[in-house]
Protein backbone atom coordinates (compact mmCIF):
# COMPACT_ATOMS: atom_id res chain seq x y z
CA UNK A 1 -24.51 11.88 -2.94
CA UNK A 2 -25.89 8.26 -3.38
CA UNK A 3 -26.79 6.69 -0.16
CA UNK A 4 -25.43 3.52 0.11
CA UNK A 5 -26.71 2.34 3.17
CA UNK A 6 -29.83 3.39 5.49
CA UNK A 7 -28.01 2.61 8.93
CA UNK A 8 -30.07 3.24 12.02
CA UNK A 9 -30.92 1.74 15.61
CA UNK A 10 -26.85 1.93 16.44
CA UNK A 11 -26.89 0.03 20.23
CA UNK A 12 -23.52 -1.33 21.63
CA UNK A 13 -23.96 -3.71 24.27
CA UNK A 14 -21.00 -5.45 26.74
CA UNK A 15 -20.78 -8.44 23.61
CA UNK A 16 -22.53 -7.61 20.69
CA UNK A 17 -23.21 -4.52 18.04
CA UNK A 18 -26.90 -4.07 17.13
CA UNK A 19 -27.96 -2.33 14.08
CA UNK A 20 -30.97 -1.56 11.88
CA UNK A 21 -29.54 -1.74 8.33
CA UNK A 22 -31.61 -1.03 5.21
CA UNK A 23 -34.88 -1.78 7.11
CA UNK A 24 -33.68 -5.35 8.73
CA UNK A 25 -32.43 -5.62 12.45
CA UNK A 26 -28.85 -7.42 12.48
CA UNK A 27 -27.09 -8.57 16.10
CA UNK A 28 -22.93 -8.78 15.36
CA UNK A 29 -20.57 -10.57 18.18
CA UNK A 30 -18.02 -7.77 19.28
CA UNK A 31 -15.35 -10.46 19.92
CA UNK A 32 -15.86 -11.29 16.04
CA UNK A 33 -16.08 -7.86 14.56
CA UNK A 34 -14.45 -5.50 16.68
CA UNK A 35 -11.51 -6.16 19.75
CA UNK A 36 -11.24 -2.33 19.96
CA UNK A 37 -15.44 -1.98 20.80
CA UNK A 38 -15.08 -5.35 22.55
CA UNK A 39 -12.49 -3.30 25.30
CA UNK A 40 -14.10 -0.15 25.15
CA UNK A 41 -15.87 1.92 27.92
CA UNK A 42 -19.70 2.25 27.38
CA UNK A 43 -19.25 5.99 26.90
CA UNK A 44 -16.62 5.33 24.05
CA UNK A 45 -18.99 3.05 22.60
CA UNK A 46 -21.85 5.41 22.86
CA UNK A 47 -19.81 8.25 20.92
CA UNK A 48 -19.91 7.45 17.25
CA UNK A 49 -20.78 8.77 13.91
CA UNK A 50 -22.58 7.11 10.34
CA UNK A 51 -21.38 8.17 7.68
CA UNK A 52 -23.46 10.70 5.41
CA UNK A 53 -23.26 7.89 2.67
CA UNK A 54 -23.94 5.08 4.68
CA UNK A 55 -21.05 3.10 4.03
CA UNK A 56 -19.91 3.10 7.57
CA UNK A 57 -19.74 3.67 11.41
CA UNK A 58 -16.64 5.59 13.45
CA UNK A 59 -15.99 5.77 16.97
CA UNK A 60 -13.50 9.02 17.28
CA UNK A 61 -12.34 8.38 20.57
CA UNK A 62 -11.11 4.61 20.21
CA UNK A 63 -10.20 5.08 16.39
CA UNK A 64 -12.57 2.28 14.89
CA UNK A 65 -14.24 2.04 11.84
CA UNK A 66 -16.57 -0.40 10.55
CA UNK A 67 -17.36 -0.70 6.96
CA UNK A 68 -21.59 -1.72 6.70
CA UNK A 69 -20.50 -4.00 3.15
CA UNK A 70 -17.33 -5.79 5.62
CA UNK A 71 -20.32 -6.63 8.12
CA UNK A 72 -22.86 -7.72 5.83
CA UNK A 73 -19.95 -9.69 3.73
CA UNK A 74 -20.77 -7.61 0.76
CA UNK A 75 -17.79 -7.60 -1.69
CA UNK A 76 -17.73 -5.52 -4.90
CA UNK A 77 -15.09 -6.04 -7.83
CA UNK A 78 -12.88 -3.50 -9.04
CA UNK A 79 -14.59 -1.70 -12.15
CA UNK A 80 -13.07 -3.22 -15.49
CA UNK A 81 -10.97 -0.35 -17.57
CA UNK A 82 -8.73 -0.94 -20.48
CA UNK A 83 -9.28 -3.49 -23.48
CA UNK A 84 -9.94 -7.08 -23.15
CA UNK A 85 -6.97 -9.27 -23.36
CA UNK A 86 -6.87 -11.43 -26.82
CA UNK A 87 -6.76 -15.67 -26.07
């Protein structure tokens, strides 16, 4: 399995989601990514799983996923398939 992302250094504070992502340290506003972490008890926001792969974070217990590409503002395009279209 390719590893998309190395996510590490997972802290939720009272405003603001804290990670270590590929090596570099990034500080998200909860109000701005998440109103579900934003509300959450500390223990619910203490009780979450990465993803083998990398490609994200859950939180079982208040239903909440984060993709790591939707934080970092990382979009990919749709592979191409069929034949190019004639002008």
């Amino acid at each position: 399995m390719k590893k998309l992302h190395e996510v590490d250094h997972v802290i939720v504070t009272d405003d603001s989601l804290n990670l270590r992502i590929d090596g570099q340290d990034y500080r998200f506003a909860l109000a701005e990514v998440s109103p579900r972490l934003l509300a959450a008890t500390a223990a619910d926001r203490a009780n979450f799983e990465i993803s083998p792969a990398g490609y994200g974070i859950h939180w079982p217990t208040i239903d909440e996923d984060l993709s790591i590409d939707g934080l970092l503002g990382i979009r990919h395009k749709p592979p191409f398939h069929g034949q190019q279209a004639a002008i």
